[in-house]
N, C-alpha and C. Protein backbone atom coordinates (compact mmCIF):
# COMPACT_ATOMS: atom_id res chain seq x y z
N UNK A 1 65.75 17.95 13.77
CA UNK A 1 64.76 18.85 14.34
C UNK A 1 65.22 20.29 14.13
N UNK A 2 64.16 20.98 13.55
CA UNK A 2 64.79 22.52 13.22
C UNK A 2 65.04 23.15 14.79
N UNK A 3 65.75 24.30 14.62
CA UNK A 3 66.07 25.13 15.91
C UNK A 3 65.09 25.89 16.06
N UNK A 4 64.72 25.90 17.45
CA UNK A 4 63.61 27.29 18.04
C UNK A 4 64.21 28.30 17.75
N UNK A 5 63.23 29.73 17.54
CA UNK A 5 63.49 30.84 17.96
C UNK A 5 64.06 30.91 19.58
N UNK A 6 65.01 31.82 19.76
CA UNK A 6 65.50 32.08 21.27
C UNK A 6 64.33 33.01 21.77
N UNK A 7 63.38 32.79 23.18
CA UNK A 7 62.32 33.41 23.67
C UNK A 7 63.30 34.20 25.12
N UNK A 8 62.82 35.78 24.97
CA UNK A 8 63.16 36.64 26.32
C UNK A 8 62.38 36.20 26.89
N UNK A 9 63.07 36.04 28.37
CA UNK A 9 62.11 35.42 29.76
C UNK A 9 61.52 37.36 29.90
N UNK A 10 60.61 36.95 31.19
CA UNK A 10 60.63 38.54 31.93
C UNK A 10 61.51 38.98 32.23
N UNK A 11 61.54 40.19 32.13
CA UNK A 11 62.96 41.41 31.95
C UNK A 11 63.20 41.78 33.63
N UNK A 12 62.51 41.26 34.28
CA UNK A 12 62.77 41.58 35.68
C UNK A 12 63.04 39.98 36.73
N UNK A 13 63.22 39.04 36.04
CA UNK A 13 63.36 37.84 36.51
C UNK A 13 64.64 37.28 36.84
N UNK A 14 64.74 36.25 37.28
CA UNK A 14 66.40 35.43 37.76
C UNK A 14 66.87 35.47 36.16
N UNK A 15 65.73 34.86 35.36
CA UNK A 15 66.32 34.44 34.30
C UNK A 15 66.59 35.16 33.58
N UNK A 16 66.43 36.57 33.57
CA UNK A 16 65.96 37.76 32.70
C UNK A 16 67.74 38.60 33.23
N UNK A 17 67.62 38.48 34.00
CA UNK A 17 69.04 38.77 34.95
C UNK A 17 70.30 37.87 34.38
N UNK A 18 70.36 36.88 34.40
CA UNK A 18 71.37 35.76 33.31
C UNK A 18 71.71 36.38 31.52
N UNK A 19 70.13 36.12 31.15
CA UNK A 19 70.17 36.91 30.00
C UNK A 19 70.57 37.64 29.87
N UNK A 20 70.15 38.72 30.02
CA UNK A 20 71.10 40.08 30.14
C UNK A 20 72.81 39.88 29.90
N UNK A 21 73.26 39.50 31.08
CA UNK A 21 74.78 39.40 31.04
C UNK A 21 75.05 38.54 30.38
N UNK A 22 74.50 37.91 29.51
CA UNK A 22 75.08 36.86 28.51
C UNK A 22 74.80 37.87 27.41
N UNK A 23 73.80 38.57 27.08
CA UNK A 23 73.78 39.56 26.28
C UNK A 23 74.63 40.39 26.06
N UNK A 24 75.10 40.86 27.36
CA UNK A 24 76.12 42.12 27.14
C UNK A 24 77.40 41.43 27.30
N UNK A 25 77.32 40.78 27.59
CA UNK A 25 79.17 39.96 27.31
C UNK A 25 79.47 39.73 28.77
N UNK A 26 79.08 40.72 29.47
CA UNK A 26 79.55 40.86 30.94
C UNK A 26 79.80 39.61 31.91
N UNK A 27 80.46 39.59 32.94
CA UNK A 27 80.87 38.40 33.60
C UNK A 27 79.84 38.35 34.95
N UNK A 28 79.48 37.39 35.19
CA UNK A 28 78.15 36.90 36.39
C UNK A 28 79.15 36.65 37.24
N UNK A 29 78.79 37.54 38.72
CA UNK A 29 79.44 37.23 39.99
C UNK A 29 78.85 37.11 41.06
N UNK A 30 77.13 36.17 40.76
CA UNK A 30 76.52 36.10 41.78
C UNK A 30 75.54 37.08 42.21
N UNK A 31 75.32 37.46 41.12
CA UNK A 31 74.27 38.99 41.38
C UNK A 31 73.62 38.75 42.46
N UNK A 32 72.90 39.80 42.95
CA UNK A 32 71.81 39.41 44.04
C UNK A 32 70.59 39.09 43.96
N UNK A 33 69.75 39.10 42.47
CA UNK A 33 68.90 38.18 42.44
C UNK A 33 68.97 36.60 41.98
N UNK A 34 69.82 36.21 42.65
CA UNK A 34 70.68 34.67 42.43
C UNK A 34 70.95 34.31 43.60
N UNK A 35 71.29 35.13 44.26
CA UNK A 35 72.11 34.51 45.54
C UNK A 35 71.07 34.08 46.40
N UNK A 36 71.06 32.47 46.82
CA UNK A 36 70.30 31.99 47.82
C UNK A 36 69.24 31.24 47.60
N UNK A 37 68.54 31.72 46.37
CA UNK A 37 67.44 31.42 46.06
C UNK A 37 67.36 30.31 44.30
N UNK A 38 67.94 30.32 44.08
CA UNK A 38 68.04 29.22 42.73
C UNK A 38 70.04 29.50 42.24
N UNK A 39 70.07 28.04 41.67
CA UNK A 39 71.86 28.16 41.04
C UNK A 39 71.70 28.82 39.68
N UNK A 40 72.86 29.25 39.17
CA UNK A 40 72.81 29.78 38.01
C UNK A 40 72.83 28.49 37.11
N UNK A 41 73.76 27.44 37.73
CA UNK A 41 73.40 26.39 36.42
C UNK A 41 72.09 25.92 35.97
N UNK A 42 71.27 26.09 37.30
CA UNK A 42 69.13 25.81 37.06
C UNK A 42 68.60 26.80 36.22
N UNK A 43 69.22 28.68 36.21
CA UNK A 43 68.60 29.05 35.26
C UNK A 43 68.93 28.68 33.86
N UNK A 44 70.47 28.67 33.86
CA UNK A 44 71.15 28.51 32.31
C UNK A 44 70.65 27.05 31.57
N UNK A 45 69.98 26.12 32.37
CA UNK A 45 69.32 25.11 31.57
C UNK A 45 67.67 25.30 30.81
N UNK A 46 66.92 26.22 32.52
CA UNK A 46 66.03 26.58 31.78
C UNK A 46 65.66 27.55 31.03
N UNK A 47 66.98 28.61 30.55
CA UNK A 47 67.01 29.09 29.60
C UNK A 47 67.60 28.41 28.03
N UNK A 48 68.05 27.02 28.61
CA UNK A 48 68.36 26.15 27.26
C UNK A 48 67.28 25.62 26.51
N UNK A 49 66.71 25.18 27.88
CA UNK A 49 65.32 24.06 27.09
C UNK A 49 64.09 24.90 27.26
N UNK A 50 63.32 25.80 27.98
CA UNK A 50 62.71 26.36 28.15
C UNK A 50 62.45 27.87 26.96
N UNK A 51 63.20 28.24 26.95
CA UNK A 51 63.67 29.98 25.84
C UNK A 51 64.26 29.28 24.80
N UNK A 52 64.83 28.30 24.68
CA UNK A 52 65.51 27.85 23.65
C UNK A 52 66.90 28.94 23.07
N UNK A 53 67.56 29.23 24.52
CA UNK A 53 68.91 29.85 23.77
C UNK A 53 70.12 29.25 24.03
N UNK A 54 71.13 29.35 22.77
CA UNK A 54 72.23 28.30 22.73
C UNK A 54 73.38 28.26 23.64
N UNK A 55 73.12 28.33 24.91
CA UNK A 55 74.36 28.88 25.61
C UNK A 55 75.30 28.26 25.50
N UNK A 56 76.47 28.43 25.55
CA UNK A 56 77.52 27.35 25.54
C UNK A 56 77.76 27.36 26.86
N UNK A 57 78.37 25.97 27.40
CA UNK A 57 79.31 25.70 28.66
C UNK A 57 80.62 25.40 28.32
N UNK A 58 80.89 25.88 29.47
CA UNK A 58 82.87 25.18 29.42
C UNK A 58 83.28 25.27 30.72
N UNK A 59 83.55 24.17 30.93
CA UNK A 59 84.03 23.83 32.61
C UNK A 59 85.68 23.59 32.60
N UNK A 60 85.97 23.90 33.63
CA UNK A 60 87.69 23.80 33.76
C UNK A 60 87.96 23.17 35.23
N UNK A 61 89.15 22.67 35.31
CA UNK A 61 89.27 22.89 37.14
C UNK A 61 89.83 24.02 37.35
N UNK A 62 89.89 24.01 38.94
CA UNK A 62 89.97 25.62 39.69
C UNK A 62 90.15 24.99 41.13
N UNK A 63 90.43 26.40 41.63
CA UNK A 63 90.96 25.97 43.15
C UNK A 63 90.06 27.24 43.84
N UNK A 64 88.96 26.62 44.88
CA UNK A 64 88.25 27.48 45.84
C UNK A 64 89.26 28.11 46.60
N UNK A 65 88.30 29.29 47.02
CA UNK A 65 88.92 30.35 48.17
C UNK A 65 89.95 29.85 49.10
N UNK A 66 89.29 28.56 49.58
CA UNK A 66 90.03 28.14 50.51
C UNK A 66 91.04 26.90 50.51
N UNK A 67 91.37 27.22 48.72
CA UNK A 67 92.66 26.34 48.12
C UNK A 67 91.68 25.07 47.97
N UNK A 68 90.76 24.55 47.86
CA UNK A 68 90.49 23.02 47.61
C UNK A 68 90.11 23.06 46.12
N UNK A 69 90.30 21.68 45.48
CA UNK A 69 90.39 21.65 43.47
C UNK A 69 88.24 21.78 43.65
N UNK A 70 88.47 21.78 42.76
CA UNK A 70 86.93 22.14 42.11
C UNK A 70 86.93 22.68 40.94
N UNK A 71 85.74 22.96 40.36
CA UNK A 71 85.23 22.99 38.78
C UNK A 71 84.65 24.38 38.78
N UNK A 72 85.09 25.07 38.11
CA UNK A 72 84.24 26.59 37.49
C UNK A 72 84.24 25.98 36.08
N UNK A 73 82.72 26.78 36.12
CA UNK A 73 81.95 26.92 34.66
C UNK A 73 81.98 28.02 34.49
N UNK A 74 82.07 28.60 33.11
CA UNK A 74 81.88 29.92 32.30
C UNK A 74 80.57 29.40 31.39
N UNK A 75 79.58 30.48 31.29
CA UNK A 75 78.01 30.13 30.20
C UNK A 75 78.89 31.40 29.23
N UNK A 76 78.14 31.46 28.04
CA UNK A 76 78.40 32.50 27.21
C UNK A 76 77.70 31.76 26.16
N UNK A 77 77.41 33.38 25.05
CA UNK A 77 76.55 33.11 23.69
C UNK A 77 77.40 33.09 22.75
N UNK A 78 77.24 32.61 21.55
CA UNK A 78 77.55 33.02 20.27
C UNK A 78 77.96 34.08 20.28
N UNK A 79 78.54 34.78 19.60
CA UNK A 79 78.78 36.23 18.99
C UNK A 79 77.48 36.40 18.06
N UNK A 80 77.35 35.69 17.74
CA UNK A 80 76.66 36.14 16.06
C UNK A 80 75.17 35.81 16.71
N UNK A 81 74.86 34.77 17.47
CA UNK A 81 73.68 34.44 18.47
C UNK A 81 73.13 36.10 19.44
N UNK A 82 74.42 36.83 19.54
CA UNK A 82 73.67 38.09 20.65
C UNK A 82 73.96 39.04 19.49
N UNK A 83 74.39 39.16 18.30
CA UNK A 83 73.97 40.20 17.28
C UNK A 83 72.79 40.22 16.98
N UNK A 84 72.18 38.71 16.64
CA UNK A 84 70.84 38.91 16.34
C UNK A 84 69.57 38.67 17.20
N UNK A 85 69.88 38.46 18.49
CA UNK A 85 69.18 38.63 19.53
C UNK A 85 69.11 40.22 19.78
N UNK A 86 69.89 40.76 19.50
CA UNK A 86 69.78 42.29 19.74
C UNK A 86 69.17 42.89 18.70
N UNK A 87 69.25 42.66 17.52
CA UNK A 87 68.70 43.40 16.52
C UNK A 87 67.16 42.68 16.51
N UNK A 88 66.97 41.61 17.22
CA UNK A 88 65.45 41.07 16.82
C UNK A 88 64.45 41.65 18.45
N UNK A 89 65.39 42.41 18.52
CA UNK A 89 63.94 43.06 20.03
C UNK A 89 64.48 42.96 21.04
N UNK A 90 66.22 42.71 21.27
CA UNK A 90 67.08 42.63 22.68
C UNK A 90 67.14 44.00 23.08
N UNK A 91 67.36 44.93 22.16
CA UNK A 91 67.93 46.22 22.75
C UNK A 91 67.02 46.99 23.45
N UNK A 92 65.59 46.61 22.95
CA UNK A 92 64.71 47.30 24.18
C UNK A 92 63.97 46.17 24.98
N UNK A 93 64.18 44.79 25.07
CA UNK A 93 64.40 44.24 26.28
C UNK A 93 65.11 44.54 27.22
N UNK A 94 66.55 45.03 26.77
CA UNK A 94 67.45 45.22 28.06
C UNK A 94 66.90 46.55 28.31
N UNK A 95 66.10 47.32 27.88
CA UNK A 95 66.15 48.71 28.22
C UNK A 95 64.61 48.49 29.00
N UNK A 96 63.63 47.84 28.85
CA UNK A 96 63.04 47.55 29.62
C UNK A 96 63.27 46.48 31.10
N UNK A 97 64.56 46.32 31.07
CA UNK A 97 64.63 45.56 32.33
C UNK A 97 65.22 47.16 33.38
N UNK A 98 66.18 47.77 32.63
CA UNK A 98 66.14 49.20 32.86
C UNK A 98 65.19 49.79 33.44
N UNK A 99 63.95 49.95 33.02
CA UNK A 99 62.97 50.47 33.33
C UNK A 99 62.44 50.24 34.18
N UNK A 100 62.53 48.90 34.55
CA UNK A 100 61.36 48.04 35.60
C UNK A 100 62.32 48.08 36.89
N UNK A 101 63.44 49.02 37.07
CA UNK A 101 64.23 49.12 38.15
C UNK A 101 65.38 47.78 38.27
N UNK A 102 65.69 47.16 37.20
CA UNK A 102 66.31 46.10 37.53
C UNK A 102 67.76 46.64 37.62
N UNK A 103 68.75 45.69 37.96
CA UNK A 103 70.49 46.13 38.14
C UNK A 103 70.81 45.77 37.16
């Protein structure tokens, strides 16, 4: 099956908010349009199957705040996946999420 084009959600959305920081490389710490209201692993799927973009996962163990074992995940793109997401109409997506007052 050939690969989809990768589709930008709305630039002011949960998912649009994920994007972004997978765009810019930057590390997700729970932003505040996340917190409470949907997991990041629910958007990062329906930005898999839904937008069709390649995120990668990688899970490790880890130890919570309060010392107990558990699992952190890291999402992240391609390198070469957010070069050409940027050159195909990212750079004024992110500048329109800019616009629309987003963080």
């Amino acid at each position: 099956m050939p690969k989809k084009t990768p589709i930008f959600p709305g630039p002011n959305t949960a998912r649009g908010a994920v994007l972004a920081v997978l765009l810019s490389n930057e590390d997700q710490l729970g932003a505040e349009p996340l917190r409470g209201r949907i997991t990041l692993a629910a958007i990062v799927r329906a930005l898999k199957r839904k937008y069709h973009w390649p995120i990668e996962t990688e899970s490790f163990p880890s130890n919570s705040a309060d010392g107990r074992a558990t699992w952190a995940t890291v999402y992240s793109l391609p390198p070469e996946v957010i070069a050409r997401a940027l050159n195909a109409g990212g750079r004024d997506w992110l500048k329109s999420r800019k616009a629309g007052g987003a963080a």
